[in-house]
Protein backbone atom coordinates (compact mmCIF):
# COMPACT_ATOMS: atom_id res chain seq x y z
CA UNK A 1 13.54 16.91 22.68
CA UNK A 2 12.39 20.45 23.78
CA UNK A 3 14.86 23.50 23.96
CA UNK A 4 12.73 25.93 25.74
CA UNK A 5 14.01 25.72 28.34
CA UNK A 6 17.96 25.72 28.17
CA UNK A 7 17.98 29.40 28.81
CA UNK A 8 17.10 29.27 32.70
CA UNK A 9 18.96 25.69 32.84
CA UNK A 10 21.86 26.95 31.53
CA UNK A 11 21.75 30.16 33.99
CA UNK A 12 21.35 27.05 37.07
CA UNK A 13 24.30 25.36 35.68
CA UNK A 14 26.52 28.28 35.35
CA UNK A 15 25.49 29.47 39.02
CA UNK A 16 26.16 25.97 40.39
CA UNK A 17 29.13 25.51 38.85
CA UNK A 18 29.43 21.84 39.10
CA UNK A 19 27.02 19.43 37.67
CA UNK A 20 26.59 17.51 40.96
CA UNK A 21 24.84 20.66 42.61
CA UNK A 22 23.09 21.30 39.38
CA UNK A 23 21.68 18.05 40.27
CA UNK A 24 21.16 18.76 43.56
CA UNK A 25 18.82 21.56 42.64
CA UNK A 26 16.80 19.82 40.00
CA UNK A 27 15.88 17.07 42.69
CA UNK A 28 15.36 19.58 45.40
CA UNK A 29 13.00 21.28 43.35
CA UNK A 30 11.27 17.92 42.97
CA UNK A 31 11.18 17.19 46.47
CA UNK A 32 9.77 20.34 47.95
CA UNK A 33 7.14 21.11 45.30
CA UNK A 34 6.03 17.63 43.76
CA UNK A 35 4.71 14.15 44.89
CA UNK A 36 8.00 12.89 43.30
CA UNK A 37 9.56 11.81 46.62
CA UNK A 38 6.03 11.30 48.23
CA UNK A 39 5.47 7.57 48.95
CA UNK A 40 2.00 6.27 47.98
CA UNK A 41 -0.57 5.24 51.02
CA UNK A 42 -3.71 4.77 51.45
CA UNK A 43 -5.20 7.98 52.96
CA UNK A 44 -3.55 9.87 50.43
CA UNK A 45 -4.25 9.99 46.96
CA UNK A 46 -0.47 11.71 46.16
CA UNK A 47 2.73 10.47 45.47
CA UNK A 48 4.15 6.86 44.04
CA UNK A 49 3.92 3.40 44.84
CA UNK A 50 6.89 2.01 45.79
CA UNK A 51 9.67 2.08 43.42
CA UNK A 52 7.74 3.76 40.72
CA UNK A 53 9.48 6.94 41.38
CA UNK A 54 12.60 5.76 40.83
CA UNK A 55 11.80 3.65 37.58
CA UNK A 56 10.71 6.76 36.15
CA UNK A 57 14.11 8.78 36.71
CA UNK A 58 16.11 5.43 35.46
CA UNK A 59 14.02 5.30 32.51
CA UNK A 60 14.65 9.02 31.23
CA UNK A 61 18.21 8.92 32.37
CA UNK A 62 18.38 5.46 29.79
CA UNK A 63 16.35 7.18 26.86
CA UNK A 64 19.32 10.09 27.15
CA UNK A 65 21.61 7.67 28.09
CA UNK A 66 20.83 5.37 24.53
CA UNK A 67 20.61 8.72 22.15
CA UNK A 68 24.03 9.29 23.02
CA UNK A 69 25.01 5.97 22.29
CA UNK A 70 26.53 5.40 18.89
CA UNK A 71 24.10 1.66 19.06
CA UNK A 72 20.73 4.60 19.64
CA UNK A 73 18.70 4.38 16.35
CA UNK A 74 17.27 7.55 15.01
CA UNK A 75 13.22 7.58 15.40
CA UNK A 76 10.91 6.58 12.79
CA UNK A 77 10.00 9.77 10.66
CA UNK A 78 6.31 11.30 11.02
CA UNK A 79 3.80 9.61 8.86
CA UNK A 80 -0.19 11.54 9.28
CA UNK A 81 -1.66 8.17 6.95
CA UNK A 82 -2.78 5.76 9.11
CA UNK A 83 -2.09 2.51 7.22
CA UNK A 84 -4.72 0.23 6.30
CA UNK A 85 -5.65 -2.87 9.20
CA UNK A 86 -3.71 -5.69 8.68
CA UNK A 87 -5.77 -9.20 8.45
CA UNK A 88 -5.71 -10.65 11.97
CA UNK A 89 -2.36 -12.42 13.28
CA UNK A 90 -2.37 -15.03 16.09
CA UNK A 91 -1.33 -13.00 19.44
CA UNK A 92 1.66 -13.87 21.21
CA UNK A 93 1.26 -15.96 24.28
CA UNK A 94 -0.70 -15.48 27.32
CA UNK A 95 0.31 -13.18 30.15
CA UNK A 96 1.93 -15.54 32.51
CA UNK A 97 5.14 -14.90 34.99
CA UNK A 98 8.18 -17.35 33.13
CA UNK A 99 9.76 -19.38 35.74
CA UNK A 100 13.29 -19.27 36.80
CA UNK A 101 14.02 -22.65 34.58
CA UNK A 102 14.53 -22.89 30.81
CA UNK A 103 11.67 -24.51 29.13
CA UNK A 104 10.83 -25.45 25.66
CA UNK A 105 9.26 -22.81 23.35
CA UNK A 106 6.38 -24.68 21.58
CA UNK A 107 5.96 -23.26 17.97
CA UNK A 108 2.61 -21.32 18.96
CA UNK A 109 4.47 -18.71 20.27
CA UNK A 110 7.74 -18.76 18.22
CA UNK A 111 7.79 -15.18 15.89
CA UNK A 112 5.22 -14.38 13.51
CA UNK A 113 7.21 -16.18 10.64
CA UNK A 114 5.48 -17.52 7.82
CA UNK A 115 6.67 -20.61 5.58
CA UNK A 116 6.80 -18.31 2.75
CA UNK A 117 9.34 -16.18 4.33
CA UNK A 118 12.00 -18.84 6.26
CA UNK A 119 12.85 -22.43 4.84
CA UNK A 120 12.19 -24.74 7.39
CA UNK A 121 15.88 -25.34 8.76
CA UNK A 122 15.94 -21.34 9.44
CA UNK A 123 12.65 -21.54 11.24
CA UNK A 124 14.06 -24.91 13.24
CA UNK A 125 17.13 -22.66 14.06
CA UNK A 126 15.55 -19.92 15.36
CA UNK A 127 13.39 -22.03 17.83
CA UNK A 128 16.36 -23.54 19.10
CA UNK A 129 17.67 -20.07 19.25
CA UNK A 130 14.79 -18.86 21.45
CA UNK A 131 15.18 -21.92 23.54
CA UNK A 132 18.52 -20.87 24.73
CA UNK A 133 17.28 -17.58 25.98
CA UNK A 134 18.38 -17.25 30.18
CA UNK A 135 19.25 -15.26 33.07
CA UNK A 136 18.90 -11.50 32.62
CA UNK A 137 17.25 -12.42 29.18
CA UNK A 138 13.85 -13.78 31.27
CA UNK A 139 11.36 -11.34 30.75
CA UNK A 140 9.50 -11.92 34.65
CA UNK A 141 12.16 -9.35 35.81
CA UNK A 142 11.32 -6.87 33.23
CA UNK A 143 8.94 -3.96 34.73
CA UNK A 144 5.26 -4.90 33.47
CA UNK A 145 3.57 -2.28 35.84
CA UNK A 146 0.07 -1.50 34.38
CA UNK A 147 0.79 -4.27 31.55
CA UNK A 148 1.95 -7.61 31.55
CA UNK A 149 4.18 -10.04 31.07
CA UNK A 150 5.06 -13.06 28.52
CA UNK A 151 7.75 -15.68 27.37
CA UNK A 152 9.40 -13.63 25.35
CA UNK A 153 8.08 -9.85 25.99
CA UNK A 154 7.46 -7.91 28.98
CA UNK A 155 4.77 -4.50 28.72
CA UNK A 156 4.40 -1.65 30.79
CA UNK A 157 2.22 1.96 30.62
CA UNK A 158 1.82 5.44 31.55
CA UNK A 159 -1.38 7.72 30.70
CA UNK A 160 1.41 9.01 28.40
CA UNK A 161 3.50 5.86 27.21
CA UNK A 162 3.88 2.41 26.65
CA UNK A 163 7.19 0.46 27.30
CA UNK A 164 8.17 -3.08 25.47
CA UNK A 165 11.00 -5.19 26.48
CA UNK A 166 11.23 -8.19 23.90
CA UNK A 167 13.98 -10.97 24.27
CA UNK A 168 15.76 -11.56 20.97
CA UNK A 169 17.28 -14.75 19.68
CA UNK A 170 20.60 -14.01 20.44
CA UNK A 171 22.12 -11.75 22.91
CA UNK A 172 25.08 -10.47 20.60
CA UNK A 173 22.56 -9.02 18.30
CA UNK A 174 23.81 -5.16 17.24
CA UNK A 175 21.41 -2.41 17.10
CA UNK A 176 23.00 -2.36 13.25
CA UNK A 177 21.47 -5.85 12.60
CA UNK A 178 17.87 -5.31 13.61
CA UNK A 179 15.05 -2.92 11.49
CA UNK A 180 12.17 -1.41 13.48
CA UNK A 181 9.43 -0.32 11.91
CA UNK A 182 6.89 2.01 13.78
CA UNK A 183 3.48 3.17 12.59
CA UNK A 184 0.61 5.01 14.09
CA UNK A 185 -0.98 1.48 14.78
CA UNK A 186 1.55 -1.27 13.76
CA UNK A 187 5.07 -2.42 15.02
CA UNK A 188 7.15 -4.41 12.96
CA UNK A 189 10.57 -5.83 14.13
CA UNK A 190 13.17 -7.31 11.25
CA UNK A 191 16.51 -9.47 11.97
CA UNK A 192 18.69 -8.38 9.07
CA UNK A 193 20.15 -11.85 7.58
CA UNK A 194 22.81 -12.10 4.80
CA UNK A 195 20.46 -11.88 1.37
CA UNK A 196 17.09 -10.72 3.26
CA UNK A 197 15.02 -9.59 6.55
CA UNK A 198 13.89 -12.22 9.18
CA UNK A 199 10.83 -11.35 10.12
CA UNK A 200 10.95 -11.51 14.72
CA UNK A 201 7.71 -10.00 14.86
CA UNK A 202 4.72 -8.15 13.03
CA UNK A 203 1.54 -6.91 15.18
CA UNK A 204 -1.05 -4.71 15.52
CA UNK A 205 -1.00 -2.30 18.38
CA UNK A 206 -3.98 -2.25 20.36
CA UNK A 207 -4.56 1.52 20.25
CA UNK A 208 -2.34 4.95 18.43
CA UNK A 209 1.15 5.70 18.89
CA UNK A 210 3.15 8.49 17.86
CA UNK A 211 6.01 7.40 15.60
CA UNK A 212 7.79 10.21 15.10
CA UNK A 213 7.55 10.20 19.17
CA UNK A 214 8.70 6.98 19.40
CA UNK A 215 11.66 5.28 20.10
CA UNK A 216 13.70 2.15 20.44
CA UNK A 217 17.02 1.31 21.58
CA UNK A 218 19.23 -2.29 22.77
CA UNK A 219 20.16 -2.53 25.91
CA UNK A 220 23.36 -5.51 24.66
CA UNK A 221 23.07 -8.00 26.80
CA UNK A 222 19.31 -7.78 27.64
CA UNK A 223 16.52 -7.01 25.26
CA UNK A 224 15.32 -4.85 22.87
CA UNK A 225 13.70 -1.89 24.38
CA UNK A 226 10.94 0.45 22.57
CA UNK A 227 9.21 3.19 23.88
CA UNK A 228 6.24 4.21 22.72
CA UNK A 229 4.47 7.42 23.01
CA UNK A 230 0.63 7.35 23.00
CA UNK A 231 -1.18 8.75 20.53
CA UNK A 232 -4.29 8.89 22.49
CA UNK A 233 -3.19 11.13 26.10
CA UNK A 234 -4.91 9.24 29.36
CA UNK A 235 -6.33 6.41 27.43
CA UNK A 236 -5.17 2.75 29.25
CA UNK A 237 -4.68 -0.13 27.13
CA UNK A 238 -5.45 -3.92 28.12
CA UNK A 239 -3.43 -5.51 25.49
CA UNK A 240 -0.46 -4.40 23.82
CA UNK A 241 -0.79 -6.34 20.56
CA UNK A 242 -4.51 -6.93 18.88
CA UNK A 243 -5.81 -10.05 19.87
CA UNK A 244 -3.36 -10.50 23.18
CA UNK A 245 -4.26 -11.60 26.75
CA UNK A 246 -6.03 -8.27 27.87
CA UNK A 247 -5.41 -7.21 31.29
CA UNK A 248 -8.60 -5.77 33.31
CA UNK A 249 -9.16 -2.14 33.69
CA UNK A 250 -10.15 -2.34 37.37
CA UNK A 251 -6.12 -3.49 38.02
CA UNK A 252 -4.78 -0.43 36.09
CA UNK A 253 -3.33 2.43 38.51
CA UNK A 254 -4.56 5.27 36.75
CA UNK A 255 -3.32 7.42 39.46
CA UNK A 256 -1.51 10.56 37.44
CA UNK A 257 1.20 12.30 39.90
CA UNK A 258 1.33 15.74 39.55
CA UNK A 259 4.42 16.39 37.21
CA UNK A 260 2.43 14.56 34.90
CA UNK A 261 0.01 16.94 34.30
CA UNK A 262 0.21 19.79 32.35
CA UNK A 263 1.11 23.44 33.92
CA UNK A 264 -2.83 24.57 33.87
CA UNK A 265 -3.88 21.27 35.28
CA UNK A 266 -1.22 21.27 38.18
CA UNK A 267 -2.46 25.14 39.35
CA UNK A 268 -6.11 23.93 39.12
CA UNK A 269 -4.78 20.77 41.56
CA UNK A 270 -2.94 23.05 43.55
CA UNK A 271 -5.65 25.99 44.08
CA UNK A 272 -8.20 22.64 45.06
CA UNK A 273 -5.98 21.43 47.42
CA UNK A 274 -4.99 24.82 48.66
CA UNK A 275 -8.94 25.33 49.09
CA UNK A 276 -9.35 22.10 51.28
CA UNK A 277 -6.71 22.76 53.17
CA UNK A 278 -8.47 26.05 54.05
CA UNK A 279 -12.16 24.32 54.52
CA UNK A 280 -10.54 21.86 57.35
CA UNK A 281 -8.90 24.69 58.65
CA UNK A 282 -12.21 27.31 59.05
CA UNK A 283 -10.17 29.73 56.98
CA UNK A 284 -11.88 31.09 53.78
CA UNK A 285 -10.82 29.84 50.26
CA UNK A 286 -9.15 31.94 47.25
């Protein structure tokens, strides 16, 4: 969370007096000097494709929204060791849309739970568990834009992020009752029983995250929600977890919209397109 800036904000606020116009302002801003509001089309390489725009306010308004929530986890503390590679774990299943009916979850894709950690009656119950999973829980209306999308998880991506939405085995599962366990290039999610941990899930991302950048939060009555924050700037995945249906490269948008780009980078966009603008017109450049 950066502070650098709550000088001039606060001066804004105090002029506008209300939040509303505050608001107002911030947008504005948006609108006149940014692609923000600029829908994407084809003879135009600027703006968002439809929808994307507003996904991206919603999503920073929940990240706020969950660290003021007394179920918002703190974030995993910084770790520089990169821990060693895990030995290979089946991937979860492939990336296909779940239909609108409840269907059977064969055991290939329960959780990554071994015998040695669950008796067998726990490992029955949490199948039947998954089974029961259903309306908002189904993960084809989670957003899976420049990822994909399974039976129980649901992936999206930024050049600067990575968003997973995993269904849980029960939707009154507290933020209080689940461990997450971020590292530079594993994820580890824990269901805390009575005596011990469940084990939900236990992967290896597909490229380097940022724990101490990282978050996760539940959104009750949904899915667990983590947010990753790539370790690597601008670099596109194709799976999330090692050894995961990839998605191909050519289907990525790798358009980057101009308030994602740093101040140095948006000038240098600017001045081009300030120069072009100038060329068509017969007017000389800068």
């Amino acid at each position: 969370m950066d502070d650098k800036f709550d000088g001039p904000l606060l001066g804004i606020l105090q002029n506008c007096g209300e939040l509303e116009p505050f608001l107002e302002v911030v947008l504005g801003f948006l609108y006149r000097k940014t692609d923000f509001f600029r829908p994407l089309s084809s003879d135009q390489s600027m703006g968002f494709p439809p929808g994307v725009a507003r996904e991206k306010l919603v999503k920073v308004f929940k990240k706020y929204e969950c660290m003021g929530s007394p179920a918002t986890v703190p974030r995993s503390p910084p770790s520089n060791n990169h821990p060693p590679t895990p030995p290979a774990t089946p991937g979860l299943p492939s990336v296909t849309p779940r239909p609108n009916t409840v269907t059977p979850v064969p055991s290939s894709v329960t959780p990554n739970v071994t015998a040695g950690q669950l008796p067998a009656q726990q490992q029955q119950q949490l199948i039947e568990a998954m089974e029961q999973i259903q309306g908002d829980w189904s993960t084809s209306n989670w957003d899976h834009h420049n990822g994909g999308v399974t039976e129980h998880y649901a992936w999206s991506q930024t050049a600067q992020d990575v968003e997973l939405k995993m269904a849980l085995p029960n939707p009154n599962i507290k933020a209080s009752d689940l461990k997450i366990d971020i590292k530079p290039y594993n994820l580890k999610i824990q269901l805390k029983q009575e005596s011990d941990l469940q084990t939900l899930l236990e992967e290896k991302l597909h490229s380097l995250v940022k724990p101490e950048e990282s978050m996760w939060s539940l959104l009750k009555g949904e899915c667990l929600q983590i947010n990753f924050e790539k370790g690597r700037d601008g670099y596109w995945w194709t799976t999330l977890f090692e050894g995961g249906h990839e998605i191909k490269l050519d289907s990525i948008d790798t358009t980057r919209h101009m308030h994602e780009f740093g101040q140095d980078e948006r000038a240098c966009v600017q001045k081009l397109m300030f120069d072009q603008q100038q060329k068509m017109l017969g007017q000389p450049n800068q």
